[in-house]
N, C-alpha and C. Protein backbone atom coordinates (compact mmCIF):
# COMPACT_ATOMS: atom_id res chain seq x y z
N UNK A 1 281.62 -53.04 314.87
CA UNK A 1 281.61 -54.45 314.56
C UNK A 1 282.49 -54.71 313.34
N UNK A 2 283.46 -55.94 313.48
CA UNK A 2 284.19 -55.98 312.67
C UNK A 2 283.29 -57.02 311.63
N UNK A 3 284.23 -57.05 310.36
CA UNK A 3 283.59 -58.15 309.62
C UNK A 3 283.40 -59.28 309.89
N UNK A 4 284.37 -59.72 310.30
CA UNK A 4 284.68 -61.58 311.08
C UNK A 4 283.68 -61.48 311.93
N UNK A 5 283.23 -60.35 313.04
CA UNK A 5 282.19 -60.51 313.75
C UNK A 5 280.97 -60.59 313.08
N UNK A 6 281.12 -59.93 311.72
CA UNK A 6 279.40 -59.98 310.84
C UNK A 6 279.44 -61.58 309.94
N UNK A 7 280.25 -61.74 310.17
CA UNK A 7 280.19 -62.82 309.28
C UNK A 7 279.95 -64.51 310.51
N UNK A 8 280.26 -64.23 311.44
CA UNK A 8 280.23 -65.26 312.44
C UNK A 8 278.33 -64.77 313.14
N UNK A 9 278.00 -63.71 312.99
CA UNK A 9 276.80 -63.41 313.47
C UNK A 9 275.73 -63.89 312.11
N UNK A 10 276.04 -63.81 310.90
CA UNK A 10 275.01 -64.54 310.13
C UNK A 10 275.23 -66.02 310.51
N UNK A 11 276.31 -66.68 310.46
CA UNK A 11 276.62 -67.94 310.36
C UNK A 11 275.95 -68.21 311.80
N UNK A 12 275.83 -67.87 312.77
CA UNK A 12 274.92 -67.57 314.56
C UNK A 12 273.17 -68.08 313.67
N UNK A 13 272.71 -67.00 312.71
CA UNK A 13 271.59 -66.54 312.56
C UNK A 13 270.80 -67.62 311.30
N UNK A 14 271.78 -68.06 310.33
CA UNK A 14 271.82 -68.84 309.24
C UNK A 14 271.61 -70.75 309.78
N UNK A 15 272.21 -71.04 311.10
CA UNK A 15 272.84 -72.15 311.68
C UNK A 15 271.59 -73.29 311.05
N UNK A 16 270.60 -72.89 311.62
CA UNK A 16 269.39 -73.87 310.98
C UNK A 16 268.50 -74.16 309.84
N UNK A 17 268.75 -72.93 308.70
CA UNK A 17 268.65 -73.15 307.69
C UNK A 17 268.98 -74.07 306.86
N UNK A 18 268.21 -74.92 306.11
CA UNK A 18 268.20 -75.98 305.43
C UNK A 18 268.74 -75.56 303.98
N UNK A 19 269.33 -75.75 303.34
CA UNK A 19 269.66 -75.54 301.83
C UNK A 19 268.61 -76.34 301.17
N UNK A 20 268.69 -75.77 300.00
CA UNK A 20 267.40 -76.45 298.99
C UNK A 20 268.76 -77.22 297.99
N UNK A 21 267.51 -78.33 297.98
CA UNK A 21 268.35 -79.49 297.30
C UNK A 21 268.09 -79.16 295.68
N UNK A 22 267.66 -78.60 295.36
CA UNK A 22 267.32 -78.56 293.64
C UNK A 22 267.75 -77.19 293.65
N UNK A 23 268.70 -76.67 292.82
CA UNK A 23 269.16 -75.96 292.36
C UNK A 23 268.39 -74.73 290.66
N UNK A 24 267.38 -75.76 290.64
CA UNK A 24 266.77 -75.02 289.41
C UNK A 24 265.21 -74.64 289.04
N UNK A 25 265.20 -73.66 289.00
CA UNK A 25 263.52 -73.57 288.99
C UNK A 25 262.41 -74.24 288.55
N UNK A 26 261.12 -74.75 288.65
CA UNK A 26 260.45 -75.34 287.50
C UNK A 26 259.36 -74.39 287.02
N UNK A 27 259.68 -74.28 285.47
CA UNK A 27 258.43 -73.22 285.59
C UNK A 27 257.12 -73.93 285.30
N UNK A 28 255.96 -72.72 285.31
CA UNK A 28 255.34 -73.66 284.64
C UNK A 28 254.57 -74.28 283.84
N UNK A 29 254.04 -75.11 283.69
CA UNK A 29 253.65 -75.87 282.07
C UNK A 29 253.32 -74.54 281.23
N UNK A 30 253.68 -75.34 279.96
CA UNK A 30 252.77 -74.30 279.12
C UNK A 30 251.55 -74.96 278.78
N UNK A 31 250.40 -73.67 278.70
CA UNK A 31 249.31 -73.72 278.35
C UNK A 31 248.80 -74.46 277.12
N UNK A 32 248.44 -75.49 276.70
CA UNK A 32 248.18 -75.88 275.56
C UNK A 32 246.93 -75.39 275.68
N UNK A 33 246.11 -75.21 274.54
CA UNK A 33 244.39 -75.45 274.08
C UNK A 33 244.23 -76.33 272.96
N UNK A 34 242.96 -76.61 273.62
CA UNK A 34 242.51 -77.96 273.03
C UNK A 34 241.95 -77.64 271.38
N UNK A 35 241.82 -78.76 270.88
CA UNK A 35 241.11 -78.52 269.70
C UNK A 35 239.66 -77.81 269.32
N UNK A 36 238.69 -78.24 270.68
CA UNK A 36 237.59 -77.63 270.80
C UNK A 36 237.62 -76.17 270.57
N UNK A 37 239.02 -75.62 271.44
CA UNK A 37 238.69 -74.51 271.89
C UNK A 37 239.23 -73.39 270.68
N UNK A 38 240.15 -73.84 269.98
CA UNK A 38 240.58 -73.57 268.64
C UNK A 38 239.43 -73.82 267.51
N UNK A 39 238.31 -74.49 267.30
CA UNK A 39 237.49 -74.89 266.72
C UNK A 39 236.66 -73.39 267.18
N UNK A 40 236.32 -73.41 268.47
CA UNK A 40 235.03 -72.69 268.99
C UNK A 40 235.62 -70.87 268.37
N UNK A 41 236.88 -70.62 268.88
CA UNK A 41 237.69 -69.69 268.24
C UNK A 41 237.50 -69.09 266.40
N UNK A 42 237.76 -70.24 265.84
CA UNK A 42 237.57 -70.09 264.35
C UNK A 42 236.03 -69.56 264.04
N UNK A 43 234.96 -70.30 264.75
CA UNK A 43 233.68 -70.42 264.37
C UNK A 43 233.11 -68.81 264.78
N UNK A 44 233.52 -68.10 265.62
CA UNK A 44 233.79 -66.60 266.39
C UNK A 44 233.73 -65.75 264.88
N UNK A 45 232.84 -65.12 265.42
CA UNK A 45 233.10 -64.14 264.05
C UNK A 45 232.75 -62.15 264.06
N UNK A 46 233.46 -61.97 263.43
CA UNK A 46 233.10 -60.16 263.94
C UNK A 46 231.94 -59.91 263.01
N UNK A 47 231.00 -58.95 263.97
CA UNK A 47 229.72 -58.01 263.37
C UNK A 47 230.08 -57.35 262.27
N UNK A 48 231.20 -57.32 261.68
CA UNK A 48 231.82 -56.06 260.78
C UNK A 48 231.12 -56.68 259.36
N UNK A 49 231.23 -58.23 259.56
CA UNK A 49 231.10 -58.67 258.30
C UNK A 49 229.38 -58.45 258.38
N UNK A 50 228.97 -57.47 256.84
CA UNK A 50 227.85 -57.41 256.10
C UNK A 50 226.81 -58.16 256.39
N UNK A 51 227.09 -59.41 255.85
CA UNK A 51 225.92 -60.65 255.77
C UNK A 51 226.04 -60.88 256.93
N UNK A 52 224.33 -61.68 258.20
CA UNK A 52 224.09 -61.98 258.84
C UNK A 52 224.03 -63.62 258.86
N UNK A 53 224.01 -64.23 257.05
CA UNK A 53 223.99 -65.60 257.11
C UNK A 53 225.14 -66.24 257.53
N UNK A 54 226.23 -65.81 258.31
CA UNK A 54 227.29 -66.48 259.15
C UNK A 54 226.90 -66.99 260.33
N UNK A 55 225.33 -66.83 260.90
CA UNK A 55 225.10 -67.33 262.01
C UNK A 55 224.04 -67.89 261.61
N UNK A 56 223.75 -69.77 261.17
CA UNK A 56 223.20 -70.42 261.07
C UNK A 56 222.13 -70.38 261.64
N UNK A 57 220.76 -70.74 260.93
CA UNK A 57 219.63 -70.90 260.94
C UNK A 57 219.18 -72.46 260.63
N UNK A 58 220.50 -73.60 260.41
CA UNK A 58 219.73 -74.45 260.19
C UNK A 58 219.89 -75.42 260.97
N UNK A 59 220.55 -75.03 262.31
CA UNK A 59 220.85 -76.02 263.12
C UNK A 59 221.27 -75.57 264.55
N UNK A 60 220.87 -76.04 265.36
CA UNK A 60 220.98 -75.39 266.80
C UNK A 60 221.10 -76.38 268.20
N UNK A 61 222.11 -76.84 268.78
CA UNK A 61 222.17 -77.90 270.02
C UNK A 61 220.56 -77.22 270.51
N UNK A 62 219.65 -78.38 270.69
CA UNK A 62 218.55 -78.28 271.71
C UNK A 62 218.42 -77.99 272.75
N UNK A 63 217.73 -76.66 273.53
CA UNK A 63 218.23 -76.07 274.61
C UNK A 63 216.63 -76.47 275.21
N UNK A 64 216.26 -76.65 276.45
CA UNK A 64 214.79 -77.26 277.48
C UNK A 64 214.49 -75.42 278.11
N UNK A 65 212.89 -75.51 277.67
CA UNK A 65 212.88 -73.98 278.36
C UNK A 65 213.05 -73.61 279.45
N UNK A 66 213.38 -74.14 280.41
CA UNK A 66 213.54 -74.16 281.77
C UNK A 66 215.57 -73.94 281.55
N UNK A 67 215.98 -74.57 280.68
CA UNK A 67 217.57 -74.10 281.04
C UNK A 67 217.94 -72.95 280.90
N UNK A 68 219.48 -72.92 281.49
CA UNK A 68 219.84 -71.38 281.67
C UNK A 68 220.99 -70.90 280.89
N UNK A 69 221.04 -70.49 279.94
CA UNK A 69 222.14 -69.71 279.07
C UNK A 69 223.41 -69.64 280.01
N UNK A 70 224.41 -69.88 280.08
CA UNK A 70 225.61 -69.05 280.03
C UNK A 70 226.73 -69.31 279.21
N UNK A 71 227.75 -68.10 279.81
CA UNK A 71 228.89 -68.42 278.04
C UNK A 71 229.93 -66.91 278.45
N UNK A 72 231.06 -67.61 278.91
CA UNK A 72 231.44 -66.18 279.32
C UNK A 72 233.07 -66.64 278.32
N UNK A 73 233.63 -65.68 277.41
CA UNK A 73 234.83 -65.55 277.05
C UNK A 73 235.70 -65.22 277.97
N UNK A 74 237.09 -65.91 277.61
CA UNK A 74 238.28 -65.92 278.17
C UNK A 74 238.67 -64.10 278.47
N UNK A 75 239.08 -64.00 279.79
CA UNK A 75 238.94 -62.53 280.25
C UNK A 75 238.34 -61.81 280.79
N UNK A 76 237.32 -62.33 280.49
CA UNK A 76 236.05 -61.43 281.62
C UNK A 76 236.19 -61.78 283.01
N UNK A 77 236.59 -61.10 283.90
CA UNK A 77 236.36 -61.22 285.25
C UNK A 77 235.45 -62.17 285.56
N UNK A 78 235.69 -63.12 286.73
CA UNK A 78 234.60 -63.52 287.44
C UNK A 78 233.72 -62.67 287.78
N UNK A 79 234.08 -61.70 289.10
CA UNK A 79 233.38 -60.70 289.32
C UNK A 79 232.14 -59.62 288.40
N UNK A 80 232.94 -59.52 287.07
CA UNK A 80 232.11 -58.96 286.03
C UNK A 80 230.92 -59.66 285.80
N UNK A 81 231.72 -61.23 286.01
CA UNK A 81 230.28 -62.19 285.21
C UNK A 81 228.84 -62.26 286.40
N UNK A 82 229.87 -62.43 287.55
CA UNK A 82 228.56 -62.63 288.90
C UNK A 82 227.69 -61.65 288.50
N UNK A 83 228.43 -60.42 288.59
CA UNK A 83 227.18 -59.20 288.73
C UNK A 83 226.28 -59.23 287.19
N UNK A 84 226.78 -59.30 286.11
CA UNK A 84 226.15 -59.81 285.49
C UNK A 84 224.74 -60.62 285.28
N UNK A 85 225.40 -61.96 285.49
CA UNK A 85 224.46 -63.16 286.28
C UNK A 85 223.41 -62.81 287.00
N UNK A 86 223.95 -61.85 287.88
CA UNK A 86 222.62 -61.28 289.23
C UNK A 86 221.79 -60.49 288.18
N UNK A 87 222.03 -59.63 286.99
CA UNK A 87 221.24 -58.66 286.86
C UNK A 87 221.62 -57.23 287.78
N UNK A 88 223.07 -56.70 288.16
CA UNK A 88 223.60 -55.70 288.82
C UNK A 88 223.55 -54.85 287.69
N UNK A 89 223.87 -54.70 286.59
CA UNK A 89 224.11 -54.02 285.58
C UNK A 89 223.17 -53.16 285.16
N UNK A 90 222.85 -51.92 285.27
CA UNK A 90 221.68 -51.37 284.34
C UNK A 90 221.68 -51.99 283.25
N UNK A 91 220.33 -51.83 282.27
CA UNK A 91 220.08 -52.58 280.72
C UNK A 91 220.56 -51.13 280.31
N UNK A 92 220.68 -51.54 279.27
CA UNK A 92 221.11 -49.92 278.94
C UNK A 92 220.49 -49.80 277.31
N UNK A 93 219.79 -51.48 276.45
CA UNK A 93 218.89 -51.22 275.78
C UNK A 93 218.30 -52.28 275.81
N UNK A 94 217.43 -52.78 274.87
CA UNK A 94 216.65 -54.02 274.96
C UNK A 94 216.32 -54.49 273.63
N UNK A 95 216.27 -55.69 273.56
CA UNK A 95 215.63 -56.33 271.93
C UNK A 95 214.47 -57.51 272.46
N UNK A 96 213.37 -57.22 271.89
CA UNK A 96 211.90 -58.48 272.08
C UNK A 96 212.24 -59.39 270.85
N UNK A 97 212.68 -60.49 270.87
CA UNK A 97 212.55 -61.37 269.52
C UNK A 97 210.99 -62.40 269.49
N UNK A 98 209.49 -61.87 270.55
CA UNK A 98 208.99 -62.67 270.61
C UNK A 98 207.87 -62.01 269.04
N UNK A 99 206.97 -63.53 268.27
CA UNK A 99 206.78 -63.51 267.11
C UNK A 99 207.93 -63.52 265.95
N UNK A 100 208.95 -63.61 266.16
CA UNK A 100 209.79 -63.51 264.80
C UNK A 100 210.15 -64.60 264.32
N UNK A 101 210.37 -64.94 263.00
CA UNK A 101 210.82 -66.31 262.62
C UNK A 101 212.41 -66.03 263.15
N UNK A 102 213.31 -67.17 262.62
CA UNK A 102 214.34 -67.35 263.26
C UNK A 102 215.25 -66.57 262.35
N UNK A 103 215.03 -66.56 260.94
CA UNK A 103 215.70 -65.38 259.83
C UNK A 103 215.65 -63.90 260.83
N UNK A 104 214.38 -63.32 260.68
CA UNK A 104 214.18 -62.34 261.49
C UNK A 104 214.31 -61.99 262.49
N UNK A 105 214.59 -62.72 263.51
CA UNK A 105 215.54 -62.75 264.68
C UNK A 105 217.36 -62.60 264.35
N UNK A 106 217.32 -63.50 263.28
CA UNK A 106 218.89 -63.80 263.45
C UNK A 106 219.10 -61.73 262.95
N UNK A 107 218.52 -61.44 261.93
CA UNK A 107 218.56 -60.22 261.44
C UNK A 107 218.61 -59.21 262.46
N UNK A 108 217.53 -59.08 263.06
CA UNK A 108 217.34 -58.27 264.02
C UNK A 108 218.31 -58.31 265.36
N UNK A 109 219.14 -59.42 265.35
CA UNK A 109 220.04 -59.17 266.88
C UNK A 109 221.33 -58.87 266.24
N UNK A 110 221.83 -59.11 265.26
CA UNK A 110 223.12 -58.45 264.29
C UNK A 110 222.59 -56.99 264.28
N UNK A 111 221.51 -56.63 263.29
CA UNK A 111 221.65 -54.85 263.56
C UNK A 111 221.91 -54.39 264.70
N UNK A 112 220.35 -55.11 265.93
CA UNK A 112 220.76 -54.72 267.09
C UNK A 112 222.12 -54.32 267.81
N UNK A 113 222.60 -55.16 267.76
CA UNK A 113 224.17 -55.53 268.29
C UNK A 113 225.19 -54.32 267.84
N UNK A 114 225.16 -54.24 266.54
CA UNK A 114 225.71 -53.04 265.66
C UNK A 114 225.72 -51.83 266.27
N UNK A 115 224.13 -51.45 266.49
CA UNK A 115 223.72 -50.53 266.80
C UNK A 115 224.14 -50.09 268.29
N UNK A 116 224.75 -50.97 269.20
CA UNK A 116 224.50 -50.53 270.85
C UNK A 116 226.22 -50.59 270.66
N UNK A 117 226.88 -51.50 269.57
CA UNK A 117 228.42 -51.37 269.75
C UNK A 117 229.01 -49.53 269.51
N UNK A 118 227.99 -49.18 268.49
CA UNK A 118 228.25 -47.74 267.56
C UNK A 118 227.99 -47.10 269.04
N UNK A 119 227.17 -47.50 269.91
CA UNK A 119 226.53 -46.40 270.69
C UNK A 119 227.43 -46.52 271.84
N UNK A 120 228.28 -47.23 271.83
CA UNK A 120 229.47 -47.42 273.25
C UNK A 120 227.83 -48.37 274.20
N UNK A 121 227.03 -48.97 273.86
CA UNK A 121 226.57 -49.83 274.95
C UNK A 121 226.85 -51.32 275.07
N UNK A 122 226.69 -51.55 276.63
CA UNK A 122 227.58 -52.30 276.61
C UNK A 122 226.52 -53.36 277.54
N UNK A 123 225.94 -53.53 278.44
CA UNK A 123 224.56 -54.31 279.14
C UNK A 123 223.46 -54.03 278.12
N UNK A 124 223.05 -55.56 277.49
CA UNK A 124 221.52 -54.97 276.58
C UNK A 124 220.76 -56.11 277.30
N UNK A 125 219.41 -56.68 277.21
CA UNK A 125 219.13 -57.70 277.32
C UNK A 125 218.40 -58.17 276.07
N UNK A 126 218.07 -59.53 276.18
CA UNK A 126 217.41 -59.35 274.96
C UNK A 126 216.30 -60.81 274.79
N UNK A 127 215.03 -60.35 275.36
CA UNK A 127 213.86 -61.53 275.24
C UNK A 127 213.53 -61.96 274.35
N UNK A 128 214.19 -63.55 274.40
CA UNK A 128 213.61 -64.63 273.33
C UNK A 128 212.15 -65.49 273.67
N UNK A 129 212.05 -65.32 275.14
CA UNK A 129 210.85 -66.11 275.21
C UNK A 129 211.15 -68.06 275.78
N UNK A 130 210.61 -68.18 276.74
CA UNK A 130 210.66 -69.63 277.04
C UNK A 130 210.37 -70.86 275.74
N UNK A 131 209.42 -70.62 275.25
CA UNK A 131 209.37 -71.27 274.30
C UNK A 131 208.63 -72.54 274.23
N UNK A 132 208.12 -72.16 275.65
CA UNK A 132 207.48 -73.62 276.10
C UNK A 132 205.99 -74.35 274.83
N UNK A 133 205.31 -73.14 273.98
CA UNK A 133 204.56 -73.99 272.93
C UNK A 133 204.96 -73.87 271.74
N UNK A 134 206.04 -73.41 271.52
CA UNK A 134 206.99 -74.12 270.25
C UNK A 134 207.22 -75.18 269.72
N UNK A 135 207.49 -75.62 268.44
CA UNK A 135 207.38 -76.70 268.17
C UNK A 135 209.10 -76.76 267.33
N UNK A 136 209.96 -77.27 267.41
CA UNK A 136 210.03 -77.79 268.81
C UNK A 136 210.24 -76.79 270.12
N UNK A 137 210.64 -77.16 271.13
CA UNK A 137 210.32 -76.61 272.14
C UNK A 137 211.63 -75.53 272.64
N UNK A 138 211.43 -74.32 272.69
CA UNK A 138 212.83 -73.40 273.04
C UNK A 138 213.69 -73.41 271.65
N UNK A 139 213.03 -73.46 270.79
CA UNK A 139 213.71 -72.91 269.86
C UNK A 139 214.51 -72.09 269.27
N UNK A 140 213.46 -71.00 269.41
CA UNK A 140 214.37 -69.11 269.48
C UNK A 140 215.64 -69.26 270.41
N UNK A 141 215.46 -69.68 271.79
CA UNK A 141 216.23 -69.91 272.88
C UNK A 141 217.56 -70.77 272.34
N UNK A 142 217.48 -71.45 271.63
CA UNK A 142 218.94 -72.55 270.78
C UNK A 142 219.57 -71.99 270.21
N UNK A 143 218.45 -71.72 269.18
CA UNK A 143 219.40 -70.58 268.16
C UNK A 143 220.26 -69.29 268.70
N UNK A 144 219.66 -68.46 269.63
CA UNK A 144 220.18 -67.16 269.90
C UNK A 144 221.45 -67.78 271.13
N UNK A 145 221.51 -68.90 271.74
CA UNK A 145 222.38 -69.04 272.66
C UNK A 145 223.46 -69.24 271.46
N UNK A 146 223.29 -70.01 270.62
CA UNK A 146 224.92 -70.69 269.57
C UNK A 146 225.10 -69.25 268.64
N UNK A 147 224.23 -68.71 268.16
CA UNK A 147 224.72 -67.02 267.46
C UNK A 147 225.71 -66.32 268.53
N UNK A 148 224.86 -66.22 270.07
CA UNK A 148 225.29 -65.16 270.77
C UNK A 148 226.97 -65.48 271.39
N UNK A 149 226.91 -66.95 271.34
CA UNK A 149 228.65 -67.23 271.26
C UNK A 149 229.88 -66.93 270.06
N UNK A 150 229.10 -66.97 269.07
CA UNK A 150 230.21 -67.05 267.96
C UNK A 150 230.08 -65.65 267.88
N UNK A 151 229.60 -64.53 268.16
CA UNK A 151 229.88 -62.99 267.26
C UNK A 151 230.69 -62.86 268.85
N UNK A 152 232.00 -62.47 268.03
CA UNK A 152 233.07 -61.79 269.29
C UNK A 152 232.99 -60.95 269.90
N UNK A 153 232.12 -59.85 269.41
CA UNK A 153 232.43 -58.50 270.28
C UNK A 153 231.22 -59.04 271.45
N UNK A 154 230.45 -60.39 271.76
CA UNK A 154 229.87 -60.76 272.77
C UNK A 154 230.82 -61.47 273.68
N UNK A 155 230.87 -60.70 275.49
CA UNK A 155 231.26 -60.82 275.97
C UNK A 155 231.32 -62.11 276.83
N UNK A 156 229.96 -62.17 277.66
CA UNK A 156 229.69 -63.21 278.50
C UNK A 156 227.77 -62.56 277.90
N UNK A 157 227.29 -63.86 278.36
CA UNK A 157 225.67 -64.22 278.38
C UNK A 157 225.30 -65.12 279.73
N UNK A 158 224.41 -64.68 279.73
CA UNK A 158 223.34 -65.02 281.55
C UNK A 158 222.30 -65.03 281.00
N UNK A 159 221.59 -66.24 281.28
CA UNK A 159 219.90 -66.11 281.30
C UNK A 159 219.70 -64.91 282.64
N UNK A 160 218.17 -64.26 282.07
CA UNK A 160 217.65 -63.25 283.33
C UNK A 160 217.53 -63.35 284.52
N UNK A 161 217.85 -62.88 285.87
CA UNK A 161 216.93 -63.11 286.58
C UNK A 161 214.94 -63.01 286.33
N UNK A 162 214.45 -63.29 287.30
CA UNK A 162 212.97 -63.50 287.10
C UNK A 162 212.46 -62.22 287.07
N UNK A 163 213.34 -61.03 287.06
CA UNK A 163 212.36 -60.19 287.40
C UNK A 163 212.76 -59.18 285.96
N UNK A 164 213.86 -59.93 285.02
CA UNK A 164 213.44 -59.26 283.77
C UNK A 164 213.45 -60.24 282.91
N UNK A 165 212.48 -61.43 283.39
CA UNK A 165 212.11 -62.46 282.36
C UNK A 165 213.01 -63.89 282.56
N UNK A 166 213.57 -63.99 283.59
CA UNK A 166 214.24 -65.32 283.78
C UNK A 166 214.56 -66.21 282.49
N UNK A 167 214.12 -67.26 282.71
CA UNK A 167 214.78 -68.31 281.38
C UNK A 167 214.56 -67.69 280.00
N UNK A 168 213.61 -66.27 280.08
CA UNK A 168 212.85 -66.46 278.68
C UNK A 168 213.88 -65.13 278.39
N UNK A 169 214.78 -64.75 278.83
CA UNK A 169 215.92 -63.54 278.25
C UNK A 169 217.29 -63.60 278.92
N UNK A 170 217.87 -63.33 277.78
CA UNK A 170 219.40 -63.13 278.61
C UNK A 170 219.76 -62.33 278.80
N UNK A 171 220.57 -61.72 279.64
CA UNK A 171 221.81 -60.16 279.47
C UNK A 171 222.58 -60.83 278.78
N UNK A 172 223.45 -59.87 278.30
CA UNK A 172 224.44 -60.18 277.01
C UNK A 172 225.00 -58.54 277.37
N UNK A 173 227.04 -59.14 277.31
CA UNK A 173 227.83 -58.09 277.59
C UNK A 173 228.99 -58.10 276.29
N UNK A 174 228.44 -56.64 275.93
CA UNK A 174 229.34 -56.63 274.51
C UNK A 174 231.02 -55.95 275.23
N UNK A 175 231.69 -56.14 274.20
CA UNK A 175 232.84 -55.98 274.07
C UNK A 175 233.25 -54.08 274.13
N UNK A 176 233.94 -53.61 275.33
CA UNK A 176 234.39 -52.49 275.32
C UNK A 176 235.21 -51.84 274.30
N UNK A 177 234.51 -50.84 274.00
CA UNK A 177 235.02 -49.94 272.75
C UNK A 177 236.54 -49.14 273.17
N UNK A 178 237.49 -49.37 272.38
CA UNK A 178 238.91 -48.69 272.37
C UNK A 178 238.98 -47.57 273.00
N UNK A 179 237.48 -46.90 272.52
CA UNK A 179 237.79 -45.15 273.58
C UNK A 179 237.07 -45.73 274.98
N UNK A 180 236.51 -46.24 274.97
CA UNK A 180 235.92 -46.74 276.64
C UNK A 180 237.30 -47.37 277.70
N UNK A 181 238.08 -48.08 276.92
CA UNK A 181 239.38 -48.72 277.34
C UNK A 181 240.13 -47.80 277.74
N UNK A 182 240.49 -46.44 276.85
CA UNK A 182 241.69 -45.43 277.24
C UNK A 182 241.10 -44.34 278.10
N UNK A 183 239.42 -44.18 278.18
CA UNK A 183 239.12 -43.82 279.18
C UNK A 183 239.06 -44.30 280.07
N UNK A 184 239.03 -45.66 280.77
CA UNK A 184 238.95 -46.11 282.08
C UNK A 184 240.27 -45.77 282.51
N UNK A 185 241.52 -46.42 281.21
CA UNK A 185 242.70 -46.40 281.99
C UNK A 185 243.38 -44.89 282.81
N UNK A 186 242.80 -44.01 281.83
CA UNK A 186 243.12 -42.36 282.23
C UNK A 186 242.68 -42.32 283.26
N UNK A 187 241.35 -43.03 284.03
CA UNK A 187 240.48 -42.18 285.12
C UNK A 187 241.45 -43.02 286.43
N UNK A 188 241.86 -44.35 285.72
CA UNK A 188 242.45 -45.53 286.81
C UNK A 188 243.57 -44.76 287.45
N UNK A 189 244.44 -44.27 286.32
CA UNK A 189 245.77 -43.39 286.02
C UNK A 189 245.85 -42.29 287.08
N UNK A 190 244.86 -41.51 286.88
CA UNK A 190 244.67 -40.43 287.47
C UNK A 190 244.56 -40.67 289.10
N UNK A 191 243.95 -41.71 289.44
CA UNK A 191 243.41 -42.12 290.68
C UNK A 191 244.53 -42.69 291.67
N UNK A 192 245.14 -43.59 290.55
CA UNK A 192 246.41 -44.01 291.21
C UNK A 192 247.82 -42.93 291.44
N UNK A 193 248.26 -42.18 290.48
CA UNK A 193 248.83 -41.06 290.38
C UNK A 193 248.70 -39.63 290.84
């Protein structure tokens, strides 16, 4: 086949092709974030810091004991969060905040937290209790939902299913430790390679 013949056989094969009238790509938008979300960002704070009084005790959006916690950071898989949500996850430790004032709570879920980050854990749950004869009502439950957003190394939060305490506990998914990261990627590595 000569060329003139390859070139008359695309032009055969090409015949009904439409040309595109715009010549230039659009990409697209850039992402702005909102002020909220830059606000909610700032207010984020790492476990590293000492003092626990960075997570307010004197004020808390009013949460109904019957509602349901959630709160998942930018990144986490959907998928991660469903199974989550369901309760798929082994616990892998646990914290009771029921009887504690709200100081002693706030105290006790910072060490906590500390303690399961040091330990590479990563599913804890942690029962606050419905709250239903509190005064006011779901208290513990307010407070620990607005703490458990602002400390960063918290991943996503789910109220329980019912069968490890529904409204009255959440799972809570901390943040993967650097050697947990270069081990997945090695095992991914290996698997794919």
């Amino acid at each position: 086949m000569s060329q003139d013949d390859d070139f008359a056989l695309f032009q055969q094969i090409m015949g009904d092709v439409k040309p595109l009238h715009n010549d230039t790509a659009e990409l697209k938008k850039i992402h702005h974030t909102s002020d909220a979300h830059l606000a909610k960002q700032a207010a984020a704070v790492w476990l590293t810091e000492k003092d626990p009084d960075y997570l307010s005790i004197d004020y808390a959006v009013p949460l109904k004991p019957e509602d349901i916690i959630e709160f998942k950071r930018d990144g986490v898989q959907d998928g991660v969060f469903r199974k989550l949500r369901l309760g798929k996850y082994p616990i892998q430790a646990k914290l009771d905040l029921h009887r504690r004032t709200l100081k002693q709570a706030r105290d006790e879920v910072v060490v906590f937290l500390k303690q399961c980050i040091r330990m590479d854990i990563r599913t804890v749950l942690i029962v606050h209790g419905r709250g239903e004869r509190s005064n006011p009502p779901a208290q513990m439950k307010s407070y620990l939902a607005q703490w458990l957003a602002q400390i960063k190394e918290v991943q996503s939060v789910h109220s329980a299913q019912a069968f490890h305490g529904g409204t009255g506990a959440v799972y809570v998914l901390l943040r993967k430790s650097s050697e947990k990261k270069l081990e997945n990627r090695e095992r991914h590595q290996k698997r794919l390679g």
